[in-house]
PDB file of N, CA and C in Angstrom:
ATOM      1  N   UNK A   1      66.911-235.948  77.409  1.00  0.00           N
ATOM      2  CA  UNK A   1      65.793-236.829  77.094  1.00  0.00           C
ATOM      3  C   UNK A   1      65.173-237.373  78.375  1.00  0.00           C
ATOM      4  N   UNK A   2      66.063-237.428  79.204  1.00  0.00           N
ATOM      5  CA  UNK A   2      65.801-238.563  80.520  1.00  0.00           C
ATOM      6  C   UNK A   2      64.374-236.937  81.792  1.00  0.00           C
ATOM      7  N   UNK A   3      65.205-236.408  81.618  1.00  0.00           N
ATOM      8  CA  UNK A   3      64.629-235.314  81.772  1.00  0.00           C
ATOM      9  C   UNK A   3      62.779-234.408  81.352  1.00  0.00           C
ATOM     10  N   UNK A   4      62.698-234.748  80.164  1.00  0.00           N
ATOM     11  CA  UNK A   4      61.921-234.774  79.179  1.00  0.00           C
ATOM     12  C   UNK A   4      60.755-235.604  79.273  1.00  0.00           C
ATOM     13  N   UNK A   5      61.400-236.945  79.929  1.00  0.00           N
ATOM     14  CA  UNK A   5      60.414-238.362  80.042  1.00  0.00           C
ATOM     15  C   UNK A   5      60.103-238.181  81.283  1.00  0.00           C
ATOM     16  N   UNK A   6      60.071-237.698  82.410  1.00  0.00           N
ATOM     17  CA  UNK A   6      59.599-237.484  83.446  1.00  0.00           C
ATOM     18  C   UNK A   6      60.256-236.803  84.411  1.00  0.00           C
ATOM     19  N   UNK A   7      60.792-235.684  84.171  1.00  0.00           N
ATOM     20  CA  UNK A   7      61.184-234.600  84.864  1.00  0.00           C
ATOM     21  C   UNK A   7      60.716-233.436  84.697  1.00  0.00           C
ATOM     22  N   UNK A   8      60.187-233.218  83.992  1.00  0.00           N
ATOM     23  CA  UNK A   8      59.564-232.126  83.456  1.00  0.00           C
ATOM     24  C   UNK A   8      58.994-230.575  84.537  1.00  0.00           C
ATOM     25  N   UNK A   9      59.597-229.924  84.449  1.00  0.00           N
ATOM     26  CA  UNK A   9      58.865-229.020  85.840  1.00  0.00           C
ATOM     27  C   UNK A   9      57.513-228.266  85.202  1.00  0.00           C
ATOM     28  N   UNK A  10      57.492-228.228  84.573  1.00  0.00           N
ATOM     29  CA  UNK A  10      56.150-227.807  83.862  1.00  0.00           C
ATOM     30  C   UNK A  10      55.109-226.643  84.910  1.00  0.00           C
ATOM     31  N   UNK A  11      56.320-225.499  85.045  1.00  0.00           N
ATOM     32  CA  UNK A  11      55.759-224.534  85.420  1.00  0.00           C
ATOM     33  C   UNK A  11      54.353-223.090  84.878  1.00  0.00           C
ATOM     34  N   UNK A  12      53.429-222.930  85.917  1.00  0.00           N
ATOM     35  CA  UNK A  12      52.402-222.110  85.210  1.00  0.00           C
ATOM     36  C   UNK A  12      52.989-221.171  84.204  1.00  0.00           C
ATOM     37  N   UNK A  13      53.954-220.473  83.948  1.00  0.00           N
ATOM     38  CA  UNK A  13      54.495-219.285  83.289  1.00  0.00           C
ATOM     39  C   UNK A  13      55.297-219.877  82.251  1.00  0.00           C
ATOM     40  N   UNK A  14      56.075-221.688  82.149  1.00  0.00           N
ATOM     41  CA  UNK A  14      56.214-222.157  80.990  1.00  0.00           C
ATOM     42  C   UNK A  14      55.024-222.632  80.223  1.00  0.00           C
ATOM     43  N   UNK A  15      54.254-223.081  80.655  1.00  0.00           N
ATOM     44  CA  UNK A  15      53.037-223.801  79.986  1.00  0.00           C
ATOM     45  C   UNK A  15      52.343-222.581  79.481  1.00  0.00           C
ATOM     46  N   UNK A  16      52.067-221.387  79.747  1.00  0.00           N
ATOM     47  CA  UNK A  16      51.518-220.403  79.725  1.00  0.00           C
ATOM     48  C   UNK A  16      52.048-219.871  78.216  1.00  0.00           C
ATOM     49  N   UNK A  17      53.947-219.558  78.222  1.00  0.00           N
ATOM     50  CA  UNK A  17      54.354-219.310  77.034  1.00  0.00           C
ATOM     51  C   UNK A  17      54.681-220.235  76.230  1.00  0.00           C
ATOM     52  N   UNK A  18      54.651-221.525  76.381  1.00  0.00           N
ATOM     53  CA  UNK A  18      54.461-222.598  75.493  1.00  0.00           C
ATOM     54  C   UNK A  18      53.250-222.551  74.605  1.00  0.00           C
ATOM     55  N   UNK A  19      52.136-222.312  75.474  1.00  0.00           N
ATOM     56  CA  UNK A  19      50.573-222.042  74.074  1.00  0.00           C
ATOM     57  C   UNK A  19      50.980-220.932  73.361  1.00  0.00           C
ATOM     58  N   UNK A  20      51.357-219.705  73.757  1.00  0.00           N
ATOM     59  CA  UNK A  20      51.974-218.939  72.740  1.00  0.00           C
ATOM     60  C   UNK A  20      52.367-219.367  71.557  1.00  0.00           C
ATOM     61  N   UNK A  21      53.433-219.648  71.842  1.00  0.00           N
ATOM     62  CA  UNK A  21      54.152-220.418  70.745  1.00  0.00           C
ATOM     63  C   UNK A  21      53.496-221.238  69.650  1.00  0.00           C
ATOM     64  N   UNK A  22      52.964-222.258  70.431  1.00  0.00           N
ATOM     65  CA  UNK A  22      51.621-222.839  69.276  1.00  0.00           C
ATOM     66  C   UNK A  22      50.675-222.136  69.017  1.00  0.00           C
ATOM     67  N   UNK A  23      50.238-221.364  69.425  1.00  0.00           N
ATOM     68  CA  UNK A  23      49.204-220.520  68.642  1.00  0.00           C
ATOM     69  C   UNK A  23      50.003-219.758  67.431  1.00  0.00           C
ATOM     70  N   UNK A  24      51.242-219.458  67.666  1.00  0.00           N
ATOM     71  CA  UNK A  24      52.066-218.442  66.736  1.00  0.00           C
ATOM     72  C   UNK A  24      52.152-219.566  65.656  1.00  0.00           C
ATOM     73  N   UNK A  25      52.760-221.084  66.087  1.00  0.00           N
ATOM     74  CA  UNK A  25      52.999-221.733  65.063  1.00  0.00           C
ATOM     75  C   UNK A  25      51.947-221.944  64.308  1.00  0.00           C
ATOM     76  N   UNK A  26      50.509-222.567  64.621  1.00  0.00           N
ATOM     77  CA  UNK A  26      49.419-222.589  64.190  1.00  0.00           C
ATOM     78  C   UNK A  26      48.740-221.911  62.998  1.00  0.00           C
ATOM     79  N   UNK A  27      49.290-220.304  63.329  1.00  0.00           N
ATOM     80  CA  UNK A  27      48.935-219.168  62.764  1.00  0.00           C
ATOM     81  C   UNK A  27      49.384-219.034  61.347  1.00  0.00           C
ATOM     82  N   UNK A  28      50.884-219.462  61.618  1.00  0.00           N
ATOM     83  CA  UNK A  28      51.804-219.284  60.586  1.00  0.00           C
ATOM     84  C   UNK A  28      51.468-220.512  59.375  1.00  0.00           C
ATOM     85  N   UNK A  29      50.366-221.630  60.189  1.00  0.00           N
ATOM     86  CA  UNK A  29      50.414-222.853  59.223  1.00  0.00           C
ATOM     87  C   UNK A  29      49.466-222.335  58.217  1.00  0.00           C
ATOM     88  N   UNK A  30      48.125-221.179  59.207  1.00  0.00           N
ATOM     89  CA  UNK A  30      47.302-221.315  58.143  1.00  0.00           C
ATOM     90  C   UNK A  30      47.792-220.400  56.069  1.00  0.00           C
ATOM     91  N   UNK A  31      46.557-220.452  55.619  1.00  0.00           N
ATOM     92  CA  UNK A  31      46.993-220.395  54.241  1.00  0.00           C
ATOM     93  C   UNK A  31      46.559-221.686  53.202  1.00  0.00           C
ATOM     94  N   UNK A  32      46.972-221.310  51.934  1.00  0.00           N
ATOM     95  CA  UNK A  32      46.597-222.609  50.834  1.00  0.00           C
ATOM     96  C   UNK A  32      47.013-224.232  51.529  1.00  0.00           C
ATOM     97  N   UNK A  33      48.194-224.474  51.553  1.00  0.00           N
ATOM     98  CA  UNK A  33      48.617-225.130  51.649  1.00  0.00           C
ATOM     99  C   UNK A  33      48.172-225.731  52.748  1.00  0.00           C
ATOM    100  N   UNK A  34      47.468-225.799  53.641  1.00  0.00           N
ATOM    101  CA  UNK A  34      46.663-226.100  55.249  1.00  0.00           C
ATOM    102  C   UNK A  34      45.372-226.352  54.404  1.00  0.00           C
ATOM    103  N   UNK A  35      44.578-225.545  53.496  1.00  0.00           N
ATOM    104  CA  UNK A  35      43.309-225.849  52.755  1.00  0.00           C
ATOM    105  C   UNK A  35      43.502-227.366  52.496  1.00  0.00           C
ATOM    106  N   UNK A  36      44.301-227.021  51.778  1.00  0.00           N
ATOM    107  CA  UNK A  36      44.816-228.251  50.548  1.00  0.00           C
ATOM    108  C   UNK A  36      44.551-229.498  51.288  1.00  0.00           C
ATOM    109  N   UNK A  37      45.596-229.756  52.502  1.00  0.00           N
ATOM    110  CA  UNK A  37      45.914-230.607  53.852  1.00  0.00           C
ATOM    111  C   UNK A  37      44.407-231.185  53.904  1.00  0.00           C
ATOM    112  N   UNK A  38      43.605-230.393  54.879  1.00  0.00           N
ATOM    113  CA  UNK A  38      43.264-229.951  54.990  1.00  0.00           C
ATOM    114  C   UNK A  38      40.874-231.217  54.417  1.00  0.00           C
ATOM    115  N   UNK A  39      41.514-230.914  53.038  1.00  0.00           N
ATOM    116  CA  UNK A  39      40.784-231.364  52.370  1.00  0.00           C
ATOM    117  C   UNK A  39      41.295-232.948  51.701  1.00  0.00           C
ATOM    118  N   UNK A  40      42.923-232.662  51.658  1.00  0.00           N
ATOM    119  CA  UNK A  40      43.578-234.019  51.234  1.00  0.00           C
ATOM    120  C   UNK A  40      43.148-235.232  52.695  1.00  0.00           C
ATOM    121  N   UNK A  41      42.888-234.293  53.921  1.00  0.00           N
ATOM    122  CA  UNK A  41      42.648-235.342  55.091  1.00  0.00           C
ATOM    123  C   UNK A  41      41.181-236.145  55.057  1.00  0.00           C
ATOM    124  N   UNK A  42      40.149-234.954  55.085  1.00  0.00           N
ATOM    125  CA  UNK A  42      39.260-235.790  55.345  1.00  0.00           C
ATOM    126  C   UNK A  42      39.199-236.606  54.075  1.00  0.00           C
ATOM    127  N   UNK A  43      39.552-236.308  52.809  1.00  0.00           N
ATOM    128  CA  UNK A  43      39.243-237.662  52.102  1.00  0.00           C
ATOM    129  C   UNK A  43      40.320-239.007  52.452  1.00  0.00           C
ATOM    130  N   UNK A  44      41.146-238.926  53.116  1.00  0.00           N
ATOM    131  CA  UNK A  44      42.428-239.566  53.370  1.00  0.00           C
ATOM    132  C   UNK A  44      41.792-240.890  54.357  1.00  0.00           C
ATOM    133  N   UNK A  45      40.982-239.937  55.438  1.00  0.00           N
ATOM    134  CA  UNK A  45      40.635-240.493  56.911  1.00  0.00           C
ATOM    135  C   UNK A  45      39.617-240.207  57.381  1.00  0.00           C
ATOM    136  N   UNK A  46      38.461-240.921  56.386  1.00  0.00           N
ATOM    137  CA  UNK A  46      36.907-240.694  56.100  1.00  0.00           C
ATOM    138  C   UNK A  46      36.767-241.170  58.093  1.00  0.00           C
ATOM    139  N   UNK A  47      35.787-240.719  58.900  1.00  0.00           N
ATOM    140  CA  UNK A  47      35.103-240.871  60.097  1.00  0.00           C
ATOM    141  C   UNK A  47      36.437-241.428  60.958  1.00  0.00           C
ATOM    142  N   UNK A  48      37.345-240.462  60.412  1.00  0.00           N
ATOM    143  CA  UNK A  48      38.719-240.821  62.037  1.00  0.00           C
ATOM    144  C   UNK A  48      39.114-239.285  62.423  1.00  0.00           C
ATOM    145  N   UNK A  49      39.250-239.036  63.488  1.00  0.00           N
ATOM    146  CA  UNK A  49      39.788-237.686  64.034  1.00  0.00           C
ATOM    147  C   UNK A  49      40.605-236.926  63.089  1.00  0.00           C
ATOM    148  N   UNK A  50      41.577-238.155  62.619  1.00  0.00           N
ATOM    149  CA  UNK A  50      42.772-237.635  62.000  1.00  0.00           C
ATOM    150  C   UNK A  50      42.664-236.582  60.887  1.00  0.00           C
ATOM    151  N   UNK A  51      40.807-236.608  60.347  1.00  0.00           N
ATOM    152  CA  UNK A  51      40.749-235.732  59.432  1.00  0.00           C
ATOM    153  C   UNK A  51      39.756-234.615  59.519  1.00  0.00           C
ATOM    154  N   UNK A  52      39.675-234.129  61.412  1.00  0.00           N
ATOM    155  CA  UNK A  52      39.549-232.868  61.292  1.00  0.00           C
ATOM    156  C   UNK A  52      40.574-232.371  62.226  1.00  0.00           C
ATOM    157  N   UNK A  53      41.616-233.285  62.854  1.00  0.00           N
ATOM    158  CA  UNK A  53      42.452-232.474  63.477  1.00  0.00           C
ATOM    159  C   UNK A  53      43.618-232.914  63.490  1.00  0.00           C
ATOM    160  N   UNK A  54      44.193-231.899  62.822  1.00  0.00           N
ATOM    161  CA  UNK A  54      45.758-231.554  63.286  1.00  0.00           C
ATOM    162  C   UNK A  54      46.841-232.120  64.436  1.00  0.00           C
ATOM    163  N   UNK A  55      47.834-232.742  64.492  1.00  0.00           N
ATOM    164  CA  UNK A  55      48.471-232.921  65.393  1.00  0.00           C
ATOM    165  C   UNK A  55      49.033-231.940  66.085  1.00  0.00           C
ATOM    166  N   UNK A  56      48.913-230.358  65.692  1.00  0.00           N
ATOM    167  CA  UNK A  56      49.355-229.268  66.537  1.00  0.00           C
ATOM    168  C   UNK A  56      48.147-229.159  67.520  1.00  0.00           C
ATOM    169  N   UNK A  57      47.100-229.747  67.417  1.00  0.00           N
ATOM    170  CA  UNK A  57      45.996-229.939  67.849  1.00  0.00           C
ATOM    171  C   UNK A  57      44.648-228.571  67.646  1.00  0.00           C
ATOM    172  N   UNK A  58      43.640-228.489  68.642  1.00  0.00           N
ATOM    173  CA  UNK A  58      42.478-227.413  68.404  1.00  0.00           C
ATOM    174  C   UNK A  58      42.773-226.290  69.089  1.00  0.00           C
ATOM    175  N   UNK A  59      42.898-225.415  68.533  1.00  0.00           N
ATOM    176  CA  UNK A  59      43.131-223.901  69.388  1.00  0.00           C
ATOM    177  C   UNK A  59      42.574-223.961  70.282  1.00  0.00           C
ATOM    178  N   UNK A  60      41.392-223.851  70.694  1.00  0.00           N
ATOM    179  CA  UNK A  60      39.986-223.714  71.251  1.00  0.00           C
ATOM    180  C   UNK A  60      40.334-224.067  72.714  1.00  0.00           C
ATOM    181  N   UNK A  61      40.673-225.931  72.284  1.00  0.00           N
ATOM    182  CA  UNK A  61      41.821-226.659  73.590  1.00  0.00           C
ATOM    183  C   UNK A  61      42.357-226.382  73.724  1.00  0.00           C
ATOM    184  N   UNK A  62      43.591-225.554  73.200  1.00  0.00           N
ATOM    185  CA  UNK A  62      44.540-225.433  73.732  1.00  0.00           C
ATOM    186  C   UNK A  62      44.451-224.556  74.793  1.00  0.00           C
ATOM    187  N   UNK A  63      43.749-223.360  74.562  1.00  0.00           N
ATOM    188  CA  UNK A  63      43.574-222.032  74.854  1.00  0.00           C
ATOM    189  C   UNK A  63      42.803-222.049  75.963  1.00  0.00           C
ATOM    190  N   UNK A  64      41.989-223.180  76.323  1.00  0.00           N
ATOM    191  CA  UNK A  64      41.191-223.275  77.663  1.00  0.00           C
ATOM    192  C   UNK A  64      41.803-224.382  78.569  1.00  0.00           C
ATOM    193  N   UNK A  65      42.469-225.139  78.202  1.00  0.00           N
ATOM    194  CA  UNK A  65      43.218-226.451  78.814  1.00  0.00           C
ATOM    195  C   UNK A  65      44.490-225.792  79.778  1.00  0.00           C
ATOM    196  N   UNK A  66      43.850-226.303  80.991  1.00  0.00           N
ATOM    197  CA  UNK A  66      43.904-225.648  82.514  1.00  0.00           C
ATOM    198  C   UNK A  66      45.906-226.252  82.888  1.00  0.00           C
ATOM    199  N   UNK A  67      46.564-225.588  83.526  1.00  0.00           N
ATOM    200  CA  UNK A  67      47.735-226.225  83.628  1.00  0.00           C
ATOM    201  C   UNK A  67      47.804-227.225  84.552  1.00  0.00           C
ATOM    202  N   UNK A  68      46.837-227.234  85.304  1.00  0.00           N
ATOM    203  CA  UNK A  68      46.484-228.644  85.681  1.00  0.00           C
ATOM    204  C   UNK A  68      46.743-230.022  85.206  1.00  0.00           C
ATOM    205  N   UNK A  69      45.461-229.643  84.139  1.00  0.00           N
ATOM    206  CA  UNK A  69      45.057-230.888  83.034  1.00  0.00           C
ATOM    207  C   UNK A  69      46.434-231.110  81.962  1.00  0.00           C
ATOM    208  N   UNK A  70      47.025-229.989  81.947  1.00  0.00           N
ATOM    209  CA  UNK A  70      48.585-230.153  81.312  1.00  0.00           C
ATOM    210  C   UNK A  70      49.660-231.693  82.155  1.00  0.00           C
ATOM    211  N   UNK A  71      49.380-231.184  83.464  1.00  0.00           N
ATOM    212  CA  UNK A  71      50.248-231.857  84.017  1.00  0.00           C
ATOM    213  C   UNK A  71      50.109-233.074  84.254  1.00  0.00           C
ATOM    214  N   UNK A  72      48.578-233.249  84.726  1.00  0.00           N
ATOM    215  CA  UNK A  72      48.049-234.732  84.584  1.00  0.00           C
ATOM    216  C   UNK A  72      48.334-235.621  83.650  1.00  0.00           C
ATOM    217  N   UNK A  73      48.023-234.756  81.984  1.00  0.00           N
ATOM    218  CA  UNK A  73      48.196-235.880  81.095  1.00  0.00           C
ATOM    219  C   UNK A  73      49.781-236.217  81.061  1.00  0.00           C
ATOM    220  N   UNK A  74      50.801-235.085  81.360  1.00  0.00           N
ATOM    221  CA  UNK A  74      52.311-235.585  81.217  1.00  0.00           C
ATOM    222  C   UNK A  74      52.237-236.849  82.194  1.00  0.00           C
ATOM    223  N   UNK A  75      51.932-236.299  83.351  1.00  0.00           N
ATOM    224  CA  UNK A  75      52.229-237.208  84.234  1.00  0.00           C
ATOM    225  C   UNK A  75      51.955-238.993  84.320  1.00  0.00           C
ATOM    226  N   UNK A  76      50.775-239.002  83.506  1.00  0.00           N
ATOM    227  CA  UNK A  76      50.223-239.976  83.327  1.00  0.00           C
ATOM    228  C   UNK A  76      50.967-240.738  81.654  1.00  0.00           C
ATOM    229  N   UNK A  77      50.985-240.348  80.877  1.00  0.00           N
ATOM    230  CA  UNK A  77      51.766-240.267  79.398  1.00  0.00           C
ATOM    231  C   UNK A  77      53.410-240.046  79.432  1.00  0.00           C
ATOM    232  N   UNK A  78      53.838-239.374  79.563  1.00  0.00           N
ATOM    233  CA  UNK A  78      55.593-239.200  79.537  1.00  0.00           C
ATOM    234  C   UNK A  78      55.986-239.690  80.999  1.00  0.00           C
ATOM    235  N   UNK A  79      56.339-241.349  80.890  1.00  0.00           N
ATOM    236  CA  UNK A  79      57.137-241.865  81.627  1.00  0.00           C
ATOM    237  C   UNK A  79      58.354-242.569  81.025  1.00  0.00           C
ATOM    238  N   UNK A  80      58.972-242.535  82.068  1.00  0.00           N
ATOM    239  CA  UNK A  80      60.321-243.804  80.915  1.00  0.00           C
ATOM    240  C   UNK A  80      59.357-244.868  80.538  1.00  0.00           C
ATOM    241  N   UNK A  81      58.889-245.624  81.299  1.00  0.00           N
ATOM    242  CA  UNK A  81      58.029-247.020  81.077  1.00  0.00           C
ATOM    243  C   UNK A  81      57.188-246.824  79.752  1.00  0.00           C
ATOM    244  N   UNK A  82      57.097-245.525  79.269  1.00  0.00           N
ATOM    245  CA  UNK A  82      56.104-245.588  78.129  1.00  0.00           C
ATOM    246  C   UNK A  82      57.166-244.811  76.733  1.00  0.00           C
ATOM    247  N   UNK A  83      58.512-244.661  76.879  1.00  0.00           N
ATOM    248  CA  UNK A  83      59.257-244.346  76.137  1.00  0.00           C
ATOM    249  C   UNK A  83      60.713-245.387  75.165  1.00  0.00           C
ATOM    250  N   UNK A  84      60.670-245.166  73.902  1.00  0.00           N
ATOM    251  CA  UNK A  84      61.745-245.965  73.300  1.00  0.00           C
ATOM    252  C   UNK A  84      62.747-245.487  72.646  1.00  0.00           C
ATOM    253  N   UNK A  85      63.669-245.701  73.077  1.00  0.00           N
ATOM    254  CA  UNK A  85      64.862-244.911  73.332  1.00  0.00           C
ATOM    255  C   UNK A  85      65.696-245.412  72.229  1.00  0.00           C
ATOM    256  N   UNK A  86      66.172-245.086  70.635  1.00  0.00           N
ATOM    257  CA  UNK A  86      67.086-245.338  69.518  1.00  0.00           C
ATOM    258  C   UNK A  86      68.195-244.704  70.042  1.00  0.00           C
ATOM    259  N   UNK A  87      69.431-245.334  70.065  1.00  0.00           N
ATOM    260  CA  UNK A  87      70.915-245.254  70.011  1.00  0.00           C
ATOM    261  C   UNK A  87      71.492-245.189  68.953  1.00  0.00           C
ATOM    262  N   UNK A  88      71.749-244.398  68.142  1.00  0.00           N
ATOM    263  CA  UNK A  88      72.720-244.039  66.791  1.00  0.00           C
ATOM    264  C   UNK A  88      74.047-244.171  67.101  1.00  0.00           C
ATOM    265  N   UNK A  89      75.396-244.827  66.637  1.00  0.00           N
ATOM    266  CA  UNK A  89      76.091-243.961  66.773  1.00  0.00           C
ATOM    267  C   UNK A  89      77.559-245.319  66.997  1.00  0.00           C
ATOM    268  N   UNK A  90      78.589-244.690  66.644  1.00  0.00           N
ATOM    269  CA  UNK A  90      79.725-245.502  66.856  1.00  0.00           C
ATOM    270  C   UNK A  90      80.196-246.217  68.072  1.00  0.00           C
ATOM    271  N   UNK A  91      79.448-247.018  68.511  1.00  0.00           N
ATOM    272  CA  UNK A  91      79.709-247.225  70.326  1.00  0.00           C
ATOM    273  C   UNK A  91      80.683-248.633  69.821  1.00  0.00           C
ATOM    274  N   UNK A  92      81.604-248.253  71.445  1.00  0.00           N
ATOM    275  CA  UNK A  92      82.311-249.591  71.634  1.00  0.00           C
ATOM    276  C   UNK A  92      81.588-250.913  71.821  1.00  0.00           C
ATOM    277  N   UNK A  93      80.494-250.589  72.397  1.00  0.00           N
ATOM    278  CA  UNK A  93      79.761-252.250  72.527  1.00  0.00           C
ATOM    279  C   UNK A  93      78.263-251.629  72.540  1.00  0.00           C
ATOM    280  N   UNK A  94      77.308-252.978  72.393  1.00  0.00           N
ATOM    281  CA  UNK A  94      75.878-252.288  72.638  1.00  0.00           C
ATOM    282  C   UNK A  94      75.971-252.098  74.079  1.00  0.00           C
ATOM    283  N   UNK A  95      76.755-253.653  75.070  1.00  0.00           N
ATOM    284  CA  UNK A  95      76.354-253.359  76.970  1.00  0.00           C
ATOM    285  C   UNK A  95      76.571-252.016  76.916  1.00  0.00           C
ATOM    286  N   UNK A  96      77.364-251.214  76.846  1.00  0.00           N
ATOM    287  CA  UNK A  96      77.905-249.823  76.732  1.00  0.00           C
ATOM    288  C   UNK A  96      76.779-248.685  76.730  1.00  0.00           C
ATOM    289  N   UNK A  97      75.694-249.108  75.775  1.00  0.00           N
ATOM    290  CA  UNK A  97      74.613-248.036  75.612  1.00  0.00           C
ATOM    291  C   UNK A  97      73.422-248.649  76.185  1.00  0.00           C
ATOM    292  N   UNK A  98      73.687-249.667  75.959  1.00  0.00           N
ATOM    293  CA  UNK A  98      72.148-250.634  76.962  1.00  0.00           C
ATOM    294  C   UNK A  98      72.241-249.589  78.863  1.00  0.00           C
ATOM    295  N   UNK A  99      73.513-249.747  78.810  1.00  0.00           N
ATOM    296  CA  UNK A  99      73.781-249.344  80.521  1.00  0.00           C
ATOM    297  C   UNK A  99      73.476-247.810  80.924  1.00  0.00           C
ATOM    298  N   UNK A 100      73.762-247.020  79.831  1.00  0.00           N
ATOM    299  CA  UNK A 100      73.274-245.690  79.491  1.00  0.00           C
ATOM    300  C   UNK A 100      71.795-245.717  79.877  1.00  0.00           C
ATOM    301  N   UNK A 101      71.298-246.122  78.848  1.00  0.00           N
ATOM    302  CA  UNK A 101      69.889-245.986  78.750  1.00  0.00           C
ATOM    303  C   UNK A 101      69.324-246.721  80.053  1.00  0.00           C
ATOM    304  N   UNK A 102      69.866-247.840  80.794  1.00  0.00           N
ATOM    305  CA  UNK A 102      69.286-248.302  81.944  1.00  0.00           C
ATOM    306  C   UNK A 102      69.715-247.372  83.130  1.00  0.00           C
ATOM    307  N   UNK A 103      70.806-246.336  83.354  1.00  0.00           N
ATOM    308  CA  UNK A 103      71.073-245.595  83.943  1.00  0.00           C
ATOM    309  C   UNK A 103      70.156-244.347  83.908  1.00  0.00           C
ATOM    310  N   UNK A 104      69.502-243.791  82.902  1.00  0.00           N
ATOM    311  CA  UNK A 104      69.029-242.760  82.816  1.00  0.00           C
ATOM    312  C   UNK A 104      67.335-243.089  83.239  1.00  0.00           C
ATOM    313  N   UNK A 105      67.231-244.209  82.396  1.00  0.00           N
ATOM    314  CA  UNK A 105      65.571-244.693  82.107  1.00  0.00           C
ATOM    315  C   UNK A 105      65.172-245.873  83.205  1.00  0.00           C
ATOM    316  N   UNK A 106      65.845-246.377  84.272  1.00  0.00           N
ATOM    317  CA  UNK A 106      65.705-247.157  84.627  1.00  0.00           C
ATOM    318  C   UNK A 106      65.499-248.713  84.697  1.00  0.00           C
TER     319      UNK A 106
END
């Protein structure tokens, strides 16, 4: 996770086969059930983004969005300072996981 939040190497040839991938996933969404969505949105989220786009986001962007502009927005967006970190789990104390998370996240 710690990794994730601002380590990221976000190399040209991962970012490259990462749009792959979303385009494949994308692909696979369309069909009825994306109509449906689709039409259930814009009446959902009359004059908000949310109801012409997708959180897998616009092909279009994706497909022209420079690895540059990839890195900028991580860089600027995925920091610890902008991340919240849930602890599940049988711990001996919370200090215990508080110190974790201040070890990793600063």
């Amino acid at each position: 996770l710690q990794e994730w939040a601002s380590s990221a190497l976000l190399t040209e040839a991962d970012i490259e086969a990462e749009k792959k991938i979303v385009l494949e996933e994308w692909r696979e969404g369309l069909g009825q059930q994306q109509r449906m969505l689709d039409h259930y949105y814009a009446k959902a989220f009359p004059g908000c983004r949310h109801a012409c786009r997708q959180p897998i986001g616009k092909m279009d962007v994706l497909q022209e969005c420079s690895t540059r502009r990839i890195r900028d927005f991580y860089e600027e967006h995925y920091r610890p300072e902008n991340i919240g970190v849930v602890a599940v789990g049988d711990f001996a104390s919370n200090t215990e996981v508080v110190a974790l998370i201040a070890e990793f996240f600063g």
